[in-house]
Protein backbone atom coordinates (compact mmCIF):
# COMPACT_ATOMS: atom_id res chain seq x y z
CA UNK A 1 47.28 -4.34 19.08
CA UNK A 2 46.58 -6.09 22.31
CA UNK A 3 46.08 -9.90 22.79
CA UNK A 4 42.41 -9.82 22.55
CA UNK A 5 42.63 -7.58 18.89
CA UNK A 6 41.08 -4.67 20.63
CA UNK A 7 42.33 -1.07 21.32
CA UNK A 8 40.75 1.36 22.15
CA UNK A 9 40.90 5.45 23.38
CA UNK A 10 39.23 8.03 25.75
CA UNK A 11 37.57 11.28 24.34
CA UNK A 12 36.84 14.07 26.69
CA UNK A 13 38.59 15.46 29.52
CA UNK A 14 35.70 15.08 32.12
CA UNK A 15 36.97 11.40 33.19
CA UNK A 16 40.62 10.65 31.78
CA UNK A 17 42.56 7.14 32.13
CA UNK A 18 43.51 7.02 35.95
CA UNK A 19 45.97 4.20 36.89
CA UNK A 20 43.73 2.11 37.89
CA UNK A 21 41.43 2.17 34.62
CA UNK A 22 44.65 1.42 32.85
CA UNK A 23 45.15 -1.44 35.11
CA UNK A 24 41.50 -3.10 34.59
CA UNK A 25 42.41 -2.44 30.73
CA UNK A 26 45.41 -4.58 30.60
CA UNK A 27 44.40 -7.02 33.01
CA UNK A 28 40.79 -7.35 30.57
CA UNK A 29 43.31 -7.49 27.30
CA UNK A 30 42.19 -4.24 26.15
CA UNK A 31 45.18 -1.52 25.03
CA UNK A 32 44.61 1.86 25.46
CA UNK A 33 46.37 3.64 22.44
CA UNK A 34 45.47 7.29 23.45
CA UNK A 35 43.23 10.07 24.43
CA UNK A 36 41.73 13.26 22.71
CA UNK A 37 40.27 16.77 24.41
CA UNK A 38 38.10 17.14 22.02
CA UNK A 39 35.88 15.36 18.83
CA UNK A 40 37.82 16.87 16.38
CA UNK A 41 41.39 16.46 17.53
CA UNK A 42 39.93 12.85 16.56
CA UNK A 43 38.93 14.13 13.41
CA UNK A 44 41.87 15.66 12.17
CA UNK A 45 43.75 12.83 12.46
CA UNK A 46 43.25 9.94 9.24
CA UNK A 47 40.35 7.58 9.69
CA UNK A 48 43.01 4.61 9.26
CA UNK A 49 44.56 5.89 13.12
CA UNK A 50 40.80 4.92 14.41
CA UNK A 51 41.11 2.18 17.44
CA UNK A 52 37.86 -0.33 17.69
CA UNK A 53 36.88 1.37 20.46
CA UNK A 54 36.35 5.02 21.17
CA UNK A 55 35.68 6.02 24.90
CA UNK A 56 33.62 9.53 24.75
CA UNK A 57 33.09 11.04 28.09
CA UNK A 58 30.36 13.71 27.77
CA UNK A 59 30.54 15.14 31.05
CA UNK A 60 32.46 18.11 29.87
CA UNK A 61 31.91 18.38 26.21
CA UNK A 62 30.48 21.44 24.91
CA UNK A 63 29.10 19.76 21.59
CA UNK A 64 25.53 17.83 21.62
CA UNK A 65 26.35 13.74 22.23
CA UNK A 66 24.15 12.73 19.65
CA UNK A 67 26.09 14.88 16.47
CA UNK A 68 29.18 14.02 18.44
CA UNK A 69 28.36 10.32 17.91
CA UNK A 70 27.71 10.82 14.65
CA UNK A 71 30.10 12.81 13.53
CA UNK A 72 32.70 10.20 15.17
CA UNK A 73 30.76 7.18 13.36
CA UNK A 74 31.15 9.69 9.97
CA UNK A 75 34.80 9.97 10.23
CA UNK A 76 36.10 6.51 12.37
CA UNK A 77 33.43 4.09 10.47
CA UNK A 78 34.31 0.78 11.75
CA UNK A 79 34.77 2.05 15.61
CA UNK A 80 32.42 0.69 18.68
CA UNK A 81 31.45 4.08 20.16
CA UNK A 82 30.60 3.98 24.35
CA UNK A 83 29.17 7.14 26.00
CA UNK A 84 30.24 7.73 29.62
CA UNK A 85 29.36 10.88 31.85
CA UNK A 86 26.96 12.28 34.00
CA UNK A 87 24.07 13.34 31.85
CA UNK A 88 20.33 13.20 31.41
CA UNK A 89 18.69 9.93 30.23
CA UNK A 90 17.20 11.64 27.14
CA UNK A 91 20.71 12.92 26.38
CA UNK A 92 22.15 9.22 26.94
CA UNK A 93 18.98 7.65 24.84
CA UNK A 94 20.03 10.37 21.87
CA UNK A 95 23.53 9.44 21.93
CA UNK A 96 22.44 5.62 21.62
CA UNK A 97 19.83 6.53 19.02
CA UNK A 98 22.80 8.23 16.84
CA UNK A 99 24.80 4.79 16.72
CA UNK A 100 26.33 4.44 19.98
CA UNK A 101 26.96 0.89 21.28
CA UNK A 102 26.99 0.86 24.95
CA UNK A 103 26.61 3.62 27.59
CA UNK A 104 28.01 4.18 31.58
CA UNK A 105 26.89 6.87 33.64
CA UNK A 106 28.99 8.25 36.47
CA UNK A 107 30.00 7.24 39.25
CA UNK A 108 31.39 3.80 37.98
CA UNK A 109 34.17 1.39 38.89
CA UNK A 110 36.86 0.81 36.31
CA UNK A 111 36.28 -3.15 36.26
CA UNK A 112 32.10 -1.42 34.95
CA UNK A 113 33.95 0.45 32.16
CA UNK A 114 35.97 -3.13 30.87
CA UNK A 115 32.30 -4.72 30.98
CA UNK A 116 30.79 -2.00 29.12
CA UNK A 117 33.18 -1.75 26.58
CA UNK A 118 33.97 -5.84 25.97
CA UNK A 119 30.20 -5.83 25.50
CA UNK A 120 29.71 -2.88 22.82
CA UNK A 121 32.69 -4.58 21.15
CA UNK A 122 31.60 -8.41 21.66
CA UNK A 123 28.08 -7.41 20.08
CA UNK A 124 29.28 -5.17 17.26
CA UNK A 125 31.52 -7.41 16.37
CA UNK A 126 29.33 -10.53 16.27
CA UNK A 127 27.83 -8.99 12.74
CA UNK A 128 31.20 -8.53 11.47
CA UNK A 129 31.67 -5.11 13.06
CA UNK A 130 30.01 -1.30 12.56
CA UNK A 131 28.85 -0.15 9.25
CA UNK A 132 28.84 2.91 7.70
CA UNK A 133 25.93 4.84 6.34
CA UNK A 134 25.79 3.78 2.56
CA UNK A 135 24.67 7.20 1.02
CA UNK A 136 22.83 8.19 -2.04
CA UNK A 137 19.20 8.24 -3.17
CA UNK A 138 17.20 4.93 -3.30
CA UNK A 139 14.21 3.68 -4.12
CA UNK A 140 13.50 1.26 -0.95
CA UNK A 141 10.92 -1.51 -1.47
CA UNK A 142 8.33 -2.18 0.91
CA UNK A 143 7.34 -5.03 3.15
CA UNK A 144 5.16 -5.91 5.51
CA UNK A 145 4.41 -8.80 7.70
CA UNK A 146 1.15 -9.57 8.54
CA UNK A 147 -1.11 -12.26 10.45
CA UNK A 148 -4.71 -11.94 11.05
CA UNK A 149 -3.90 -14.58 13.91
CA UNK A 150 -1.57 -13.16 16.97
CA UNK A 151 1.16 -15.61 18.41
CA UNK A 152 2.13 -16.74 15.00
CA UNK A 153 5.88 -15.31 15.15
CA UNK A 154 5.10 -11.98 13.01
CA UNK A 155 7.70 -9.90 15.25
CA UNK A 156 10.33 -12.94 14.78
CA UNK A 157 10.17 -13.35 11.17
CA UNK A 158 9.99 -9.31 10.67
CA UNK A 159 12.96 -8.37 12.66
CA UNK A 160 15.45 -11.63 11.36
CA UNK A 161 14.26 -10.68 7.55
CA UNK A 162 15.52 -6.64 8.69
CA UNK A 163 18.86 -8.28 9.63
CA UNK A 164 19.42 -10.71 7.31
CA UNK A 165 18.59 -8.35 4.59
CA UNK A 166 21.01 -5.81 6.28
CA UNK A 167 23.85 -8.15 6.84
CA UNK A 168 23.76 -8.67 2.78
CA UNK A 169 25.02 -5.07 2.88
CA UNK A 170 21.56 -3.47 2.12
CA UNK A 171 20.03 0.00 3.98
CA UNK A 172 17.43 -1.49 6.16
CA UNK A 173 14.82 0.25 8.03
CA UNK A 174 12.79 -1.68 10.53
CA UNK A 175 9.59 -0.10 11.59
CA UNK A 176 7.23 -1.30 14.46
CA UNK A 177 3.21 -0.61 13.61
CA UNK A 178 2.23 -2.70 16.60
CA UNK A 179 1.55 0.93 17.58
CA UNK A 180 -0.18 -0.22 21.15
CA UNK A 181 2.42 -2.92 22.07
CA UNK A 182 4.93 -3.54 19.94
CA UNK A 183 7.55 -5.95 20.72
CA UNK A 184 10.53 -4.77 18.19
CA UNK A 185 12.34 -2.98 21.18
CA UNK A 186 12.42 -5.81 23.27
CA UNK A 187 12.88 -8.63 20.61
CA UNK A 188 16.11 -6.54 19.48
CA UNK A 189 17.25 -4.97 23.28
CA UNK A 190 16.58 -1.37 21.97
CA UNK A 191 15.68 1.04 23.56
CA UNK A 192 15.06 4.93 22.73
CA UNK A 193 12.97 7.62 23.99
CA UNK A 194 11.82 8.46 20.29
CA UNK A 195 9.70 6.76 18.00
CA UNK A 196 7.32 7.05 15.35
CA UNK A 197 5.68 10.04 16.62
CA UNK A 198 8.66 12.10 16.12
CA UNK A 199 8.94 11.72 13.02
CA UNK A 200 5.42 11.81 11.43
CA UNK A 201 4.06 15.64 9.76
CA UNK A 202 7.65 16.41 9.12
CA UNK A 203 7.50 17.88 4.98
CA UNK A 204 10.93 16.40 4.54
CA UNK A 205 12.93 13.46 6.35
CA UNK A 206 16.53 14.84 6.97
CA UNK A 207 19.39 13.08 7.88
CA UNK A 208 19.31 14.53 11.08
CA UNK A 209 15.98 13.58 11.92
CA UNK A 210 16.45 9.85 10.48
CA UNK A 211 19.70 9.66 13.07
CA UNK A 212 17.98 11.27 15.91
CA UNK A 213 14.75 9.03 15.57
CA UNK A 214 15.52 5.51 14.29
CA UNK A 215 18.03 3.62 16.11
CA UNK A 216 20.80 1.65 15.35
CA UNK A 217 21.44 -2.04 15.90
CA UNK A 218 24.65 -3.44 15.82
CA UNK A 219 23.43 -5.59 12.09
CA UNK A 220 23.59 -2.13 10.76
CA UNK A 221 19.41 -2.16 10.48
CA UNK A 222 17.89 0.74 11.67
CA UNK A 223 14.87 0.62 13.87
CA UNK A 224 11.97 2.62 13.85
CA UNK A 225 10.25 1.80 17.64
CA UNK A 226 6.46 2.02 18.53
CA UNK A 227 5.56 4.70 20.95
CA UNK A 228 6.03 3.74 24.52
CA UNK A 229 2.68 6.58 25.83
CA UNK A 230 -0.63 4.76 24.60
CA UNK A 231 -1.96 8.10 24.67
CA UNK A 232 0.04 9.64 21.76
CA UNK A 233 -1.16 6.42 19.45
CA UNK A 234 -4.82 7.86 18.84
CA UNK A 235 -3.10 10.98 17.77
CA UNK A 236 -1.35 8.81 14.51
CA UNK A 237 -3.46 9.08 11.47
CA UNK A 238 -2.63 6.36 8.84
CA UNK A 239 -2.55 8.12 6.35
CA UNK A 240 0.63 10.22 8.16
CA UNK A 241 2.12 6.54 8.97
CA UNK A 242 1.88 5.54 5.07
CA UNK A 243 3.24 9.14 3.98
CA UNK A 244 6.06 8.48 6.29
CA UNK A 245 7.22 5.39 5.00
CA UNK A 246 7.49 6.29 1.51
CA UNK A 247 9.41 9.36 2.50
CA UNK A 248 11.78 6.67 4.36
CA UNK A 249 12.01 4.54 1.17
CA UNK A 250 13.79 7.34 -0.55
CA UNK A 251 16.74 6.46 2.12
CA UNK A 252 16.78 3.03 2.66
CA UNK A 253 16.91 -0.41 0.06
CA UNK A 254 14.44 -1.61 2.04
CA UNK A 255 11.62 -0.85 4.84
CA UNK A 256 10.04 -4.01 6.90
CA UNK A 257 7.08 -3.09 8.76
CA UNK A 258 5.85 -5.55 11.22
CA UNK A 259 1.68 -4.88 11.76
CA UNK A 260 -0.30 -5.36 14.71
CA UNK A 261 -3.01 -8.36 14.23
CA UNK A 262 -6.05 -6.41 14.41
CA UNK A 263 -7.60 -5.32 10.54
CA UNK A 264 -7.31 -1.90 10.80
CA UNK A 265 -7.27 0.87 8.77
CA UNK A 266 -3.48 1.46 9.62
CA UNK A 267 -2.75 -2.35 8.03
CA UNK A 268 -4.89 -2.14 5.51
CA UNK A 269 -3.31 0.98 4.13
CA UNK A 270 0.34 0.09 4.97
CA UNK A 271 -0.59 -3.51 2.98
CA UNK A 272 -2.21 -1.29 0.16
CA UNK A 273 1.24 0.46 -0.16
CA UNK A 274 3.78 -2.64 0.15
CA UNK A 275 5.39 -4.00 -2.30
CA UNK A 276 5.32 -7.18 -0.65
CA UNK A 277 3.12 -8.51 1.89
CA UNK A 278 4.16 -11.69 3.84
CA UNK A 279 1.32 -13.38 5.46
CA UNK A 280 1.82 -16.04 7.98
CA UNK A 281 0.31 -18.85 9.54
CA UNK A 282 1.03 -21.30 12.04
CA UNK A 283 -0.29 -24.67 10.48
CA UNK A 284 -3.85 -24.82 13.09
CA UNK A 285 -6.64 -24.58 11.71
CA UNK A 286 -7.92 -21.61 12.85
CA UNK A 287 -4.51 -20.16 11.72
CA UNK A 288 -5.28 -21.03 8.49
CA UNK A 289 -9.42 -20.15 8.03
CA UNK A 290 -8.32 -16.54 9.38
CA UNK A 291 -5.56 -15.79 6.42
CA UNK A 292 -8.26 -17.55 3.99
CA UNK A 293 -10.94 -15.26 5.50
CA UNK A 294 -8.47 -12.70 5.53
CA UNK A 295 -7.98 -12.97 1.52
CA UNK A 296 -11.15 -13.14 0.87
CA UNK A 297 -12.41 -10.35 2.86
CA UNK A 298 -9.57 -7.99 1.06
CA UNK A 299 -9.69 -9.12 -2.18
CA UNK A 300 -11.10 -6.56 -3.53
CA UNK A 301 -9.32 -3.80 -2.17
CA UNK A 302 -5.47 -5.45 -1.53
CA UNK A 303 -5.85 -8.38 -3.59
CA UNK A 304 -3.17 -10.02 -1.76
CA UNK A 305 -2.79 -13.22 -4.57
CA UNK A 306 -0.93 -10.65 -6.62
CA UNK A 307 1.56 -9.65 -4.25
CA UNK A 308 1.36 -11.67 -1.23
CA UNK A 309 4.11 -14.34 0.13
CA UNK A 310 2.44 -17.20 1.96
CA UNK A 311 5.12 -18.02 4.88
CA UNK A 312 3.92 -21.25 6.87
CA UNK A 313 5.30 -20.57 10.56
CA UNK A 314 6.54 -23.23 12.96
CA UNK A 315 6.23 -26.06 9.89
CA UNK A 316 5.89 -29.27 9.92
CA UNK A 317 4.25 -29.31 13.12
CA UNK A 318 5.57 -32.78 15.21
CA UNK A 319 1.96 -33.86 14.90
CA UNK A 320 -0.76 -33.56 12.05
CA UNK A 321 -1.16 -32.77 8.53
CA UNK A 322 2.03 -32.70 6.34
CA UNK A 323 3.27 -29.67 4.78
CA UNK A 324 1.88 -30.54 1.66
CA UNK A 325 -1.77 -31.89 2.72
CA UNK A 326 -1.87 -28.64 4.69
CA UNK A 327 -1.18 -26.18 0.93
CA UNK A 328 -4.09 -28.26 -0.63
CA UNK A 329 -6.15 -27.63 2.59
CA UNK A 330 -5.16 -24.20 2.34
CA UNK A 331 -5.79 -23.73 -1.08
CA UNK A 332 -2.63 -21.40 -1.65
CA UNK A 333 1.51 -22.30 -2.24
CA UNK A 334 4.00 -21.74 0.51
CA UNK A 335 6.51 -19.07 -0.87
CA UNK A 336 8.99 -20.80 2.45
CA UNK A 337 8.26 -22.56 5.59
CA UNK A 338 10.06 -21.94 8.96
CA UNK A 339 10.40 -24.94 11.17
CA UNK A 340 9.97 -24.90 14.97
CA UNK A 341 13.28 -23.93 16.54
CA UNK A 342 11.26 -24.08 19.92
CA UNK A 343 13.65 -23.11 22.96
CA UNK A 344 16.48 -21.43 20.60
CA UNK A 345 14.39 -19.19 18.96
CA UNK A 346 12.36 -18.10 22.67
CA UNK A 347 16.07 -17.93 24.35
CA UNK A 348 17.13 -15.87 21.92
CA UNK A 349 14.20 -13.58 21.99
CA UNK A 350 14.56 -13.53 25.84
CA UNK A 351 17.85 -12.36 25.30
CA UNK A 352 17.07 -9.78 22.94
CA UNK A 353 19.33 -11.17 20.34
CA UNK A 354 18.39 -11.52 16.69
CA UNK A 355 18.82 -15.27 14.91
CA UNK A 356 22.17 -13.53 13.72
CA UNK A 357 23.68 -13.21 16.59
CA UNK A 358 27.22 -14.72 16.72
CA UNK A 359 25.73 -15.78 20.24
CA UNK A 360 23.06 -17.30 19.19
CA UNK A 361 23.03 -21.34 17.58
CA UNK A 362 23.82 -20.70 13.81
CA UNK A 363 21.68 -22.94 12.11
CA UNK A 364 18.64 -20.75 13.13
CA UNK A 365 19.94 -17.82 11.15
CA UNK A 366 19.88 -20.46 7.72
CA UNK A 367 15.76 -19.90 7.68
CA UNK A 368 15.86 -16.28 7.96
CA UNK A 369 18.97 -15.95 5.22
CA UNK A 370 16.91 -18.08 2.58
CA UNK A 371 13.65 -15.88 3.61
CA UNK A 372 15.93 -13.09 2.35
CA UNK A 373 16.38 -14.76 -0.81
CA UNK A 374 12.57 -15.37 -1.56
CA UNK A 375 12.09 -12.01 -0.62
CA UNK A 376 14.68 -10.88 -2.90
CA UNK A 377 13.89 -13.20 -5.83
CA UNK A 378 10.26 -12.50 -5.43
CA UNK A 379 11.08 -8.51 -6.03
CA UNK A 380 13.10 -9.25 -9.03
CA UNK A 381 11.00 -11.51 -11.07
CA UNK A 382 8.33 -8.74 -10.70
CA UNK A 383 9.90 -5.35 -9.14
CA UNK A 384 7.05 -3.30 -10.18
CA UNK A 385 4.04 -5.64 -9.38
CA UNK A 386 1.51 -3.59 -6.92
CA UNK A 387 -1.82 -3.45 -7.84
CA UNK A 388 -2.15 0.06 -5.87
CA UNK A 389 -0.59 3.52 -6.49
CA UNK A 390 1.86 3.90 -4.20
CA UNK A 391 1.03 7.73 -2.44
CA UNK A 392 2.58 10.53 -4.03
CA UNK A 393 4.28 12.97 -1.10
């Protein structure tokens, strides 16, 4: 093993380890340990003989990127894959989608390569490295993070519950239903030329589809993006979107759904169907009349006192009321509050780095793990409490 603890090994004949790569390997701390034609010369070898880092070079493969990728991930679990080659963005984006960490198209200098691959490596390994697909049928539980208000932190709180949940070792799925402009993709630096539109009037979810559409961040969460053409969004019926999700739930321990701020059909239906709904608020006023409004105006039809979570955002504020002068105000319990973490949390989101990030100040994960645990707790003292049916597909 080399200095640094990583090794790693070319696939693919289109680009082998000249000299010089070597060099910029050793000189980075990185130990090359071998090379492979093919996928499955990998494959027949025992998953134990798997560097950290597998090098695949689709410029000459044969074999689709995306099922090599996946059948890689399938066999070497714990390996950092990095796509290099001369190929089509879509191809590259489909690769990516299927679990690969980092990507280099041709040409490229070797000293790009050492970047590329110290980065896939540095990132995957900040969650305690890549894991496998847990298989098996589940019953996934729903959740949904909502605000009547926009600017409250919906997108921050939804995607640090997805990895905090995942890096407890549950099957996460992440979804975006800021259908117009959702921020998932650039809160979590993913990117993907799929989304949610490829996936909705499908009869049955396969595995293939789930890999192809949703992609993988290096938490192990899967992510579910918005569409990036405005013009495909009026073609999305809610009713599809709802039908979709508990198709997903049969695959995953859990689905977080972050909705757009507008009341529309598409939230109301998706907050018919959660499990959970966690409503937030920032502790202004007008913050706080809109989710009481907001209650009110539903109650009939969501009742959200039965199954909502009441997460105060950004509390206590440095001036005002006090937490607990604002839940009289309010009229309603605080399942948490979330303090201000001000210019860590907006670095961080600049970055595109969840609160989990090993490069990212620890103590601002500690909110999100004991959101987890609400979440969590909440779900077991009443698993079953929804006051809807949840649709039959």
């Amino acid at each position: 093993m080399s200095p640094l603890g990583i090794d790693a090994a070319f696939i693919g004949a289109g680009r082998p380890a000249t000299d010089e790569t070597r060099a910029a390997f050793a000189a980075a701390g990185i130990r090359i340990v071998g090379s492979a034609a093919s996928v499955d010369q990998v494959l027949s070898r025992p998953a134990d003989d798997c560097p950290h880092v597998l090098i695949l070079d689709i410029s000459a493969g044969k074999a689709e990127p995306a099922a090599a990728v996946r059948r890689l991930l399938g066999h070497c679990q714990q390996s950092v894959i990095v796509v290099t080659g001369d190929a089509p963005a879509s191809t590259i984006s489909k690769a990516v989608a299927a679990g690969a960490r980092g990507f280099l198209l041709q040409p490229y200098a070797p000293a790009d390569l050492v970047a590329t691959v110290r980065e896939a490596y540095d990132t995957a390994n900040a969650y305690g490295g890549v894991r496998a697909p847990r298989a098996g049928v589940r019953a996934g539980r729903l959740l949904c993070v909502y605000s009547p208000k926009g600017g409250v932190g919906c997108t921050t709180i939804a995607t640090n519950l997805a990895v905090a949940l995942a890096t407890r070792g549950a099957a996460v799925a992440l979804v975006d239903l800021a259908l117009q402009f959702g921020d998932v993709g650039s809160v979590l630096d993913l990117r993907s030329l799929n989304s949610i539109v490829e996936l909705l009037g499908h009869d049955q979810i396969t595995d293939d589809l789930v890999n192809e559409t949703l992609v993988h961040h290096t938490s192990g969460l899967r992510v579910l993006l918005a569409p990036t053409d405005l013009a495909s969004v009026e073609t999305i019926e809610p009713e599809d979107v709802v039908a979709l999700l508990e198709k997903l739930s049969a695959r995953f321990d859990y689905i977080v759904c972050d909705l757009w701020s507008s009341l529309e059909e598409l939230s109301m239906q998706v907050m018919e169907a959660a499990d959970r709904v966690l409503i937030v608020t920032t502790p202004e006023l007008p913050a706080l009349h809109n989710v009481k409004r907001l209650v009110t105006a539903t109650h009939e039809r969501l009742r959200l006192d039965d199954k909502a979570l009441f997460i105060g955002n950004r509390m206590p504020a440095k001036v005002g009321l006090s937490i607990a002068d604002i839940s009289r105000a309010f009229g309603r319990e605080f399942a948490m509050t979330i303090p201000s973490e001000g210019v860590g949390v907006t670095e961080a989101i600049n970055r595109g780095l969840s609160l989990f990030d090993a490069r990212v100040n620890p103590r601002l994960a500690k909110h999100y793990k004991r959101l987890a645990d609400v979440v969590v707790e909440s779900l077991q003292r009443s698993p079953t409490a929804t006051t809807t049916a949840r649709v039959a597909v």
